[in-house]
Every structure is written in C-alpha cells, then in structure tokens.
C-alpha atoms as a PDB file:
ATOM      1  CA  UNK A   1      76.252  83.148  89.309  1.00  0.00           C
ATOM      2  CA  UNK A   2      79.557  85.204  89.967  1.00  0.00           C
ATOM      3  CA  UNK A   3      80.802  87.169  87.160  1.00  0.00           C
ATOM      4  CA  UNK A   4      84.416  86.412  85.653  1.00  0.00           C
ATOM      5  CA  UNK A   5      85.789  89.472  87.499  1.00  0.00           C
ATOM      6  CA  UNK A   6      84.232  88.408  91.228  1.00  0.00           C
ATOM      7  CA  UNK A   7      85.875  85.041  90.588  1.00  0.00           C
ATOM      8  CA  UNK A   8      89.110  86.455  89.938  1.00  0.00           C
ATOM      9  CA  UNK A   9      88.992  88.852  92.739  1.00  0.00           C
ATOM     10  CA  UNK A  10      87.996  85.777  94.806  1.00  0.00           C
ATOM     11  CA  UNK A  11      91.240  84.021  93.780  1.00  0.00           C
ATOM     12  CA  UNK A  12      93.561  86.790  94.304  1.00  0.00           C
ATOM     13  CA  UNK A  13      91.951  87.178  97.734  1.00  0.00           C
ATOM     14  CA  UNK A  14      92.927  83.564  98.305  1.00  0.00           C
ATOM     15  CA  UNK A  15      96.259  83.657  96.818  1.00  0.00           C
ATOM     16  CA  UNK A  16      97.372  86.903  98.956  1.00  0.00           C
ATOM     17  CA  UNK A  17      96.258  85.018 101.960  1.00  0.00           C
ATOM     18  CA  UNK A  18      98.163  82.257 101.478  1.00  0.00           C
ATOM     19  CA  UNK A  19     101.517  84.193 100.131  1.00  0.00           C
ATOM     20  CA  UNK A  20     100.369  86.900 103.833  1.00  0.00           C
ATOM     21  CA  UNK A  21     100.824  84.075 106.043  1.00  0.00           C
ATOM     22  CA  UNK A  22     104.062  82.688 104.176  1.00  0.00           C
ATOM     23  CA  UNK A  23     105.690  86.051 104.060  1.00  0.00           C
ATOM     24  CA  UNK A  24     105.796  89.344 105.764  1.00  0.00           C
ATOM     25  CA  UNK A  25     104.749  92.060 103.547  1.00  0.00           C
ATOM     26  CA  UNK A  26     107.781  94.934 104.005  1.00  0.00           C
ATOM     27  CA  UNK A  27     110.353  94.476 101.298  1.00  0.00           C
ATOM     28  CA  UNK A  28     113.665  93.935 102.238  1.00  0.00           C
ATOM     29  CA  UNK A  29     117.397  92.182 101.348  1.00  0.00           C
ATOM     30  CA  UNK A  30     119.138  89.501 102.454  1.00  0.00           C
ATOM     31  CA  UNK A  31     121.088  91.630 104.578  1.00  0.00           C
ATOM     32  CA  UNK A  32     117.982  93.258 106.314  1.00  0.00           C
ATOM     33  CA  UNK A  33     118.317  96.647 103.834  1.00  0.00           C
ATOM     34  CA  UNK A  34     115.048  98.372 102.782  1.00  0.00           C
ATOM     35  CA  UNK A  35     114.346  97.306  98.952  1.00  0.00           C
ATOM     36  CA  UNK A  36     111.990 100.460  98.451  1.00  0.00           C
ATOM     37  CA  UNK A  37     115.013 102.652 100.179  1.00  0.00           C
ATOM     38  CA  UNK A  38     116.727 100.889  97.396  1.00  0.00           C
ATOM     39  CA  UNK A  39     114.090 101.512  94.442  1.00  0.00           C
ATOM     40  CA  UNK A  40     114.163 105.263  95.557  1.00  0.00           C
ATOM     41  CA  UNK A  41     117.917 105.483  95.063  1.00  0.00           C
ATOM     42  CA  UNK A  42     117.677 103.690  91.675  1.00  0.00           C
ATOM     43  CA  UNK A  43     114.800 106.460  90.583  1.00  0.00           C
ATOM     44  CA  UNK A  44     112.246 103.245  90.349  1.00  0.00           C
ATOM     45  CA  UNK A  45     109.236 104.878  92.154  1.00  0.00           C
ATOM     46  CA  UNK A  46     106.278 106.346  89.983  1.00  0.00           C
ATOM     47  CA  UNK A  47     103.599 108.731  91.617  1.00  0.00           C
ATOM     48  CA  UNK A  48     100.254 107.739  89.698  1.00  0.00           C
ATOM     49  CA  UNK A  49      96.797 108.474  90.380  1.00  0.00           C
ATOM     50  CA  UNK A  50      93.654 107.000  90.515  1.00  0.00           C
ATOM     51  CA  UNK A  51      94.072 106.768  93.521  1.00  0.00           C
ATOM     52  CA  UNK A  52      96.923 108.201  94.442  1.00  0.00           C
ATOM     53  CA  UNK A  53      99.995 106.013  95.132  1.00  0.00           C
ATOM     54  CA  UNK A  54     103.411 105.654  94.556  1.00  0.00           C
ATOM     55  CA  UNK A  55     103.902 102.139  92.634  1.00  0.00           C
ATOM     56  CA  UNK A  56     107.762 100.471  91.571  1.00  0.00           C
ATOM     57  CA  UNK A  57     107.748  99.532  88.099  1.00  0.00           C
ATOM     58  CA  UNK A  58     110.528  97.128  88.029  1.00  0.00           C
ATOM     59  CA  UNK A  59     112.334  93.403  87.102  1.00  0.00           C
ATOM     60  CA  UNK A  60     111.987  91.329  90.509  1.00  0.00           C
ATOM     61  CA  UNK A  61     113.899  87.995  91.914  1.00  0.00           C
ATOM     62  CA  UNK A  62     110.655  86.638  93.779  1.00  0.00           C
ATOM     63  CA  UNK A  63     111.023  83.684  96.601  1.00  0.00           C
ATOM     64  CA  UNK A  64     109.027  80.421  95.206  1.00  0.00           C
ATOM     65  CA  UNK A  65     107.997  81.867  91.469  1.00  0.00           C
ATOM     66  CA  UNK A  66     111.737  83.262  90.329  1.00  0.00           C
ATOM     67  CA  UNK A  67     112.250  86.119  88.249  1.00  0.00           C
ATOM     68  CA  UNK A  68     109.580  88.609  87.241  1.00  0.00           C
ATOM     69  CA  UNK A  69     109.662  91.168  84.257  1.00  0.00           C
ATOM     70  CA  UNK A  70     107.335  93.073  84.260  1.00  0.00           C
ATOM     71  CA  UNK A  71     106.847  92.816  88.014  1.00  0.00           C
ATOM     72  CA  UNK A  72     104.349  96.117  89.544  1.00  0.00           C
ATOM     73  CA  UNK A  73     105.162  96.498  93.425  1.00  0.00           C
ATOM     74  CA  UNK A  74     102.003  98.421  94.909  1.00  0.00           C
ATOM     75  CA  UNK A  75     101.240  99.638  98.594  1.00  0.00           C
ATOM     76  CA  UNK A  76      99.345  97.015 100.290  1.00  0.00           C
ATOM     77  CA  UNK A  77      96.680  99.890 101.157  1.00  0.00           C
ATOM     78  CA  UNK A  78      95.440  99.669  97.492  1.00  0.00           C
ATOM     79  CA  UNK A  79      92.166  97.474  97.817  1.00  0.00           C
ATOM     80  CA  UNK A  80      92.202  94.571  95.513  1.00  0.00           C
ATOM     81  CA  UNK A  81      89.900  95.332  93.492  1.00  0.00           C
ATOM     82  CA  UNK A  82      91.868  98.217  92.350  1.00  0.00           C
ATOM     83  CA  UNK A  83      94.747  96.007  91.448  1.00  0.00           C
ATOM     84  CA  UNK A  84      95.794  96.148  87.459  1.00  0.00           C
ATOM     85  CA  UNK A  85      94.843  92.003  85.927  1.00  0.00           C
ATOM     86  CA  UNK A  86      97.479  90.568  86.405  1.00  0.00           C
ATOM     87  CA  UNK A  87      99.288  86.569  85.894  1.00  0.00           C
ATOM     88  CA  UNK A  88     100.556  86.209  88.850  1.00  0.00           C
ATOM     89  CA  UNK A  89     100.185  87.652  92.789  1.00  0.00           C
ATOM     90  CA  UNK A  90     102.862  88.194  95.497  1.00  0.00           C
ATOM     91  CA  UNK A  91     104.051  89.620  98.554  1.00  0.00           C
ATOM     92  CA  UNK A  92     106.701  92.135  99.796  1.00  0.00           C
ATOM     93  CA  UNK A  93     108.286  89.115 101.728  1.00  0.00           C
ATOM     94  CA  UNK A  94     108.735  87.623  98.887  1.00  0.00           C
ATOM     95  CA  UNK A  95     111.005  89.764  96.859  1.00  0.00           C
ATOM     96  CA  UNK A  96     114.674  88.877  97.149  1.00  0.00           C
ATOM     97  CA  UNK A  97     115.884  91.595  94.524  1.00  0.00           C
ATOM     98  CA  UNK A  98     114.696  94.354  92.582  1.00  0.00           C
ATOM     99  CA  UNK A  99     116.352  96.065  89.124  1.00  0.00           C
ATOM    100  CA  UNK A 100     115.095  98.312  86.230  1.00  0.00           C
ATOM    101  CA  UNK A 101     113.104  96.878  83.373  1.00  0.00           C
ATOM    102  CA  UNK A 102     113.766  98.174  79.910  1.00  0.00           C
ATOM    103  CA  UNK A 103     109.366  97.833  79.385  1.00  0.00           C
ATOM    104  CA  UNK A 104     108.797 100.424  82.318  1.00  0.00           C
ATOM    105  CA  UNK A 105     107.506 103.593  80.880  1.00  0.00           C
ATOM    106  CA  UNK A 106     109.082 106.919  81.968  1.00  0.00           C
ATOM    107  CA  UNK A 107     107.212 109.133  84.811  1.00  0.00           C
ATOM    108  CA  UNK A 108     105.837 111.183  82.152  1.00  0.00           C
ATOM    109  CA  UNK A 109     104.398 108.614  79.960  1.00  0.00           C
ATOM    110  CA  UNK A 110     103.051 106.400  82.595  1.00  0.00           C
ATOM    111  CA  UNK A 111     101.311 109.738  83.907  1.00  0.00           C
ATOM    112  CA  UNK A 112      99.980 110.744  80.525  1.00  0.00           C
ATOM    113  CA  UNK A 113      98.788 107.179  80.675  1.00  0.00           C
ATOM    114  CA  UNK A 114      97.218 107.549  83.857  1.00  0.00           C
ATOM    115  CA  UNK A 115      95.303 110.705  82.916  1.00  0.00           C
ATOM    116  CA  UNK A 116      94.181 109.213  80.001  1.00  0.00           C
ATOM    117  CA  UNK A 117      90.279 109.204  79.380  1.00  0.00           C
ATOM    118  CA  UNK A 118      87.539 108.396  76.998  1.00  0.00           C
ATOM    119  CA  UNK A 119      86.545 104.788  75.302  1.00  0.00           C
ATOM    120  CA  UNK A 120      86.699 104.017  71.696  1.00  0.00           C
ATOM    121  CA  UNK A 121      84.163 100.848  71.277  1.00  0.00           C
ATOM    122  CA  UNK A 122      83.677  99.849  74.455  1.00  0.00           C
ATOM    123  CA  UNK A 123      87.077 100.013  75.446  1.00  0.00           C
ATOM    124  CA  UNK A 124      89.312 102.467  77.527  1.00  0.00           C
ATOM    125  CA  UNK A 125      91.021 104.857  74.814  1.00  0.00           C
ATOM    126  CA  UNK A 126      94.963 104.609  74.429  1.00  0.00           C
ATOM    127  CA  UNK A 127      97.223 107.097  74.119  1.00  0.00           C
ATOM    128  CA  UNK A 128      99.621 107.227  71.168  1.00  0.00           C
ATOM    129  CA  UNK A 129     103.282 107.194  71.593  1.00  0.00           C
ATOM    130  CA  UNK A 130     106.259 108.312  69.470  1.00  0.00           C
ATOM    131  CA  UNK A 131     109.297 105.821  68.605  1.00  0.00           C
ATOM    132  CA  UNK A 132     111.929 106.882  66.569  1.00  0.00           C
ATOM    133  CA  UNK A 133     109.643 110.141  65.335  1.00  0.00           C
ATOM    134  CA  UNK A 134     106.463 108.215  64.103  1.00  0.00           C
ATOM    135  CA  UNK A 135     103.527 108.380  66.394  1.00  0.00           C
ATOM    136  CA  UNK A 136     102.191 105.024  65.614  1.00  0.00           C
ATOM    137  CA  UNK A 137     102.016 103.362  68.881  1.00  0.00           C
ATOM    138  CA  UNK A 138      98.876 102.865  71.155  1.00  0.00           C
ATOM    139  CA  UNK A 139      99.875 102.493  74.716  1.00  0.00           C
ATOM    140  CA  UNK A 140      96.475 101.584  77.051  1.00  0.00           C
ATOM    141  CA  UNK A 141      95.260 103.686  79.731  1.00  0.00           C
ATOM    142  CA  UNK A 142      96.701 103.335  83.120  1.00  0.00           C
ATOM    143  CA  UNK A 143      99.787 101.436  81.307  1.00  0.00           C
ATOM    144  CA  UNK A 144     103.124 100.931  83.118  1.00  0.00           C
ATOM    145  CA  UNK A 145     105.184  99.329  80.505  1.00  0.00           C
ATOM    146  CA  UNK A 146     105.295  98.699  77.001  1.00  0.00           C
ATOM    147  CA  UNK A 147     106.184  96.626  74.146  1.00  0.00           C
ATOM    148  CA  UNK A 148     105.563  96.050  70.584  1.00  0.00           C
ATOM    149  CA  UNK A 149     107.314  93.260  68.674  1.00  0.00           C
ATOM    150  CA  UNK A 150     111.312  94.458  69.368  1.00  0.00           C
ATOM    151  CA  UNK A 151     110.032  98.092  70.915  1.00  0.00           C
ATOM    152  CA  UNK A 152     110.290  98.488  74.594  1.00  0.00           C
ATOM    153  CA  UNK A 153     108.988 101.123  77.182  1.00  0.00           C
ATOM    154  CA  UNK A 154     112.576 102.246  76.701  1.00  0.00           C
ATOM    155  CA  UNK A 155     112.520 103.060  73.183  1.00  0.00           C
ATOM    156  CA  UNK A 156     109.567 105.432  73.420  1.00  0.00           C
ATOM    157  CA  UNK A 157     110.442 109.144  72.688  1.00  0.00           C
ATOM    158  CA  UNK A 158     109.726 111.654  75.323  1.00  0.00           C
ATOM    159  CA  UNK A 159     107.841 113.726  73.760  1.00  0.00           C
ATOM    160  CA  UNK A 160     104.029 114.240  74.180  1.00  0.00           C
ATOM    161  CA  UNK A 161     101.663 111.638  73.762  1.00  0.00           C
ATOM    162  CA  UNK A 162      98.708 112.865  71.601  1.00  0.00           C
ATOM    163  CA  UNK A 163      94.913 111.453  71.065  1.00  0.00           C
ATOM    164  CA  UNK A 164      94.532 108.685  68.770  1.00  0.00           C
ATOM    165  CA  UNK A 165      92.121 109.482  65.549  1.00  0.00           C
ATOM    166  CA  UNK A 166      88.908 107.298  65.386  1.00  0.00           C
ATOM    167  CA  UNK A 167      89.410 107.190  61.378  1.00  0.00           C
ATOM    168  CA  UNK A 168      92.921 105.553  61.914  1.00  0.00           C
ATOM    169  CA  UNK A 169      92.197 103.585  64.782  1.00  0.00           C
ATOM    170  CA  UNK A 170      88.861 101.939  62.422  1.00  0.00           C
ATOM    171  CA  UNK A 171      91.680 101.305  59.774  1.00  0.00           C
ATOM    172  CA  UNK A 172      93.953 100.007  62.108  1.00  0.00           C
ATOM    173  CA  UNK A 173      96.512 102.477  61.337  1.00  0.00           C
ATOM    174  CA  UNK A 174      98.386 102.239  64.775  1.00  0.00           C
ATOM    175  CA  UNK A 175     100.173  99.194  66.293  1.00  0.00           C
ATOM    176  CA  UNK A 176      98.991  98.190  69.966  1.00  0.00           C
ATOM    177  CA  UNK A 177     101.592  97.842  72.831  1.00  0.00           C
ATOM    178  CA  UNK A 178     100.894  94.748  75.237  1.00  0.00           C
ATOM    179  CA  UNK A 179      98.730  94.903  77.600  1.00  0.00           C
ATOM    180  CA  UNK A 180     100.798  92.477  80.071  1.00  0.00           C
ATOM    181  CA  UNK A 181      97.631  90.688  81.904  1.00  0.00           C
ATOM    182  CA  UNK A 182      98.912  87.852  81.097  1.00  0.00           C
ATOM    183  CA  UNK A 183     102.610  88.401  82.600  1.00  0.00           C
ATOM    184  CA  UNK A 184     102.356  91.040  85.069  1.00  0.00           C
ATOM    185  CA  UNK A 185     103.360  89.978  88.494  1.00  0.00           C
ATOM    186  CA  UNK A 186     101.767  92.556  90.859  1.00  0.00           C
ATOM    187  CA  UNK A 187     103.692  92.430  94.256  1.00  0.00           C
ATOM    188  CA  UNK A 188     101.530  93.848  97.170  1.00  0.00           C
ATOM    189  CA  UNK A 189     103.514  95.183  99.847  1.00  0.00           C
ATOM    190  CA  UNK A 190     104.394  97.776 102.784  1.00  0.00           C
ATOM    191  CA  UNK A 191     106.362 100.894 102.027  1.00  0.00           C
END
C-alpha cells in the first residue's frame, strides 16, 4: 500500500507530464521576452538552500488555471520530490505574466527560514517574526510567504528572527502564519 506522500508524488509526476507535453518549460512573454530576465530586473529571485537554487517568489497569470498568488517558480532541475506541497502544478510555458506578491518574504527572512532547524512535537520548528515590534509570529521552516489574518509577508519587520520558546509555544502564545499547501502553485521551469 503506497503511503499518502508516494501517491501525491505519483500525481504530480502525472500532472507535469501532461502540462510538459502541452507547454515548453522556458518562461517567456507574449512578445518572446525572457520572464526570469524580467523577475531579475524586478529583484524577484531568492537564492535558498537545501539544495541550492534560485526560486521566484511571485503573483503569476498562468495559461488554462488563471491567476496565481502565491505562485513559487522553481528550476526544473529540482527533483520532485523536493518540491514544497503544493495545490496546484505548472509549467514555465505556461506563465503569461509575472508581478510581486505582497505574501513573499524578504531575502533575509526566507533565508532565516531556510536555515531554520530543530522540531517541536514532531514537527519542523518555526521561526518567529516581528510585526509592528511584537515578535509573535511563527513563520514555518523553509517558508516563502506569509500571512496571518490581515498580516502579509510584507508587513514583517526586518529585523532578526529569533527561536520560538517551548513554554510559549505549549501555551500557544504565538500566532501561526499559513502554511499555503493548500494554495501554492509551484511552477517548474527552465532558467
């Protein structure tokens, strides 16, 4: 019997197929313009680790599924099984327009996410964030965007994340940031 994360490996297998021989997988315009030229110029790109690889954080206009926010466009040398969970899967073909998304972290935070380690019950260990001087907010590990009821990845202060305290994460002292499985578009795609 295949466990819940084979079968949805299995399906995003299938459903990159499919969108591969639909689309191409380079990113580009109408006119025939690079979109990742165009996500470098608009200071989109984020370096992250794990393994290494520069991923675009963004709002995407996406052939056949419309508008995507968050949307996550990774190099289509990442294997799938390394890909975040995710709602729904696409191609670079697909992408007809990219913009900024107020729930994309900044470089520093989504690195401080990235280097994030440790587990707290069974589950990777957050980082806590600052908005508006109170670090109250738990942003997962390996995170990309944020948001908390009217909060945004935008609102966050940059300044340092710091370790969340077992005593106030037992008493539910912080307030968890999204974790966006179920409205992440991941884009795979050549750049």
């Amino acid at each position: 019997m295949k466990s819940r994360r084979a079968e949805l490996i299995e399906q995003s297998r299938k459903q990159l197929a499919e969108a591969r021989s639909k689309y191409d997988l380079v990113m580009r315009d109408g006119n025939g313009q690079s979109l990742y030229e165009q996500a470098v110029k608009l200071k989109l790109t984020r370096k992250i680790l794990s393994p290494p690889k520069t991923v675009i954080p963004c709002s995407a206009e996406l052939k056949d599924i419309g508008k995507a926010d968050p949307c996550l466009i990774v190099p289509s040398t990442i294997p799938i099984e390394l890909l975040p969970p995710h709602k729904g899967l696409a191609v670079g073909g697909q992408v007809l327009a990219i913009s900024r998304t107020p729930l994309a972290l900044s470089s520093y935070l989504m690195d401080e996410s990235w280097r994030a380690q440790g587990f707290w019950n069974g589950q990777p260990l957050p980082i806590v964030v600052s908005i508006r001087g109170a670090y109250r907010y738990l942003v997962p590990q390996k995170s990309c965007f944020f948001r908390f009821e009217e909060f945004t990845g935008s609102d966050i202060d940059e300044v340092s994340p710091i370790q969340p305290d077992e005593r106030d994460l037992k008493l539910g002292r912080y307030r968890a940031g999204a974790d966006f499985a179920d409205e992440l578009t991941v884009v795979v795609a050549e750049y």
